[in-house]
Protein backbone atom coordinates (compact mmCIF):
# COMPACT_ATOMS: atom_id res chain seq x y z
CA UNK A 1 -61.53 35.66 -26.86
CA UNK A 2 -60.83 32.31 -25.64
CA UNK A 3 -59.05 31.86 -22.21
CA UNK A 4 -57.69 29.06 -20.56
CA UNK A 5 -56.12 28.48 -17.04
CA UNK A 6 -53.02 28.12 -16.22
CA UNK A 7 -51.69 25.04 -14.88
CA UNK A 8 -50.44 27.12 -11.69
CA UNK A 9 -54.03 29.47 -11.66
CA UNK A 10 -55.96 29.79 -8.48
CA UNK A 11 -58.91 27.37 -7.99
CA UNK A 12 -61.07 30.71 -8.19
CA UNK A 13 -59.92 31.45 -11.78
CA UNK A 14 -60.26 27.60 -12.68
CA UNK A 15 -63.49 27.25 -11.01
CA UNK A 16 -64.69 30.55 -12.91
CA UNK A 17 -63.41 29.10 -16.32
CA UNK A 18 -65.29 26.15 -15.91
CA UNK A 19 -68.86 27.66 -14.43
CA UNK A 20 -68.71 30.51 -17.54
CA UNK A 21 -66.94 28.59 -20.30
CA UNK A 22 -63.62 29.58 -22.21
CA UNK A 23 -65.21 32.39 -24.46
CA UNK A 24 -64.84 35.80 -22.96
CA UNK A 25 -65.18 39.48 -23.89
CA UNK A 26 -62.87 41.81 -22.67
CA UNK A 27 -63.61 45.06 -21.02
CA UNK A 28 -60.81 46.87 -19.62
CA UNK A 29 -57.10 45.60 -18.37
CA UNK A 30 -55.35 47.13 -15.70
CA UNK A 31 -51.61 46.62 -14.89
CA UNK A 32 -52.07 46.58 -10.64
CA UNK A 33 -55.28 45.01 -8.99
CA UNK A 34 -55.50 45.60 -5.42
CA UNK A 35 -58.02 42.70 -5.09
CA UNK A 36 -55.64 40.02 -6.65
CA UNK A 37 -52.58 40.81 -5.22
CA UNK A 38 -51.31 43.62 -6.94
CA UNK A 39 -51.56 41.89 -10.16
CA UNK A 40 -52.42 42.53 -13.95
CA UNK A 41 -56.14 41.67 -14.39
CA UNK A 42 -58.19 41.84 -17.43
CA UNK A 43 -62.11 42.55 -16.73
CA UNK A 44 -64.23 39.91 -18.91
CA UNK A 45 -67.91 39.16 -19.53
CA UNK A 46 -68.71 35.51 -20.28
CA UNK A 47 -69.89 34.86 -23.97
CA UNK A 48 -72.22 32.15 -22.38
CA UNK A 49 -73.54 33.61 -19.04
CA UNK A 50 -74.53 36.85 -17.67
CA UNK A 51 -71.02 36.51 -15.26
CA UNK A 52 -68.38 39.01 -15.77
CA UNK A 53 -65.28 39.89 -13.15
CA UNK A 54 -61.64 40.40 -12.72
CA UNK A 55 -58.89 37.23 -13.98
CA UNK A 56 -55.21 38.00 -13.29
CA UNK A 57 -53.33 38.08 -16.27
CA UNK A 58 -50.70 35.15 -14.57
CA UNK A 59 -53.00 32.80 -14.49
CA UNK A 60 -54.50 32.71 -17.44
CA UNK A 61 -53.63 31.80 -21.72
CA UNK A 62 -55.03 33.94 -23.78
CA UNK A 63 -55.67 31.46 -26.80
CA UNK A 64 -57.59 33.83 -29.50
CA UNK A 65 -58.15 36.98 -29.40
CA UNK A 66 -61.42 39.25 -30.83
C-alpha cells in the first residue's frame, strides 16, 4: 500500500514516512491504541526498510491499497 501524511499528522508519522518511504505492508489494524491516544492505528512494515510500527489511522491517506 502506499501511505501518505496528512497535512495535520504528527512530525513522528511524517518523519517515519519520510525515513521508510510511502510503500507499506499492512499487518493488523486496531480501532483503540493506547500508545497514540486512543486512536485507530494500522501496524505496517516498510516495503523498503526492515522498520515496521504503529501509524494512526487520522493522520494518514491511504492512496493504494494491496
Amino acid at each position: 500500500m502506499i501511505l501518505t501524511a496528512s497535512h495535520s499528522a504528527s512530525a513522528r508519522t511524517k518523519n517515519r514516512l519520510r525515513e521508510h518511504g510511502s510503500r507499506f505492508t499492512e499487518t493488523k489494524r486496531v480501532q483503540s491504541s493506547r500508545t497514540l491516544g486512543d486512536c485507530p492505528a494500522i501496524l505496517v512494515h516498510s516495503d523498503t526498510s526492515e522498520w515496521f510500527g504503529w501509524l494512526p489511522l487520522n493522520e494518514i491517506t491511504i492512496a493504494q491499497e494491496g
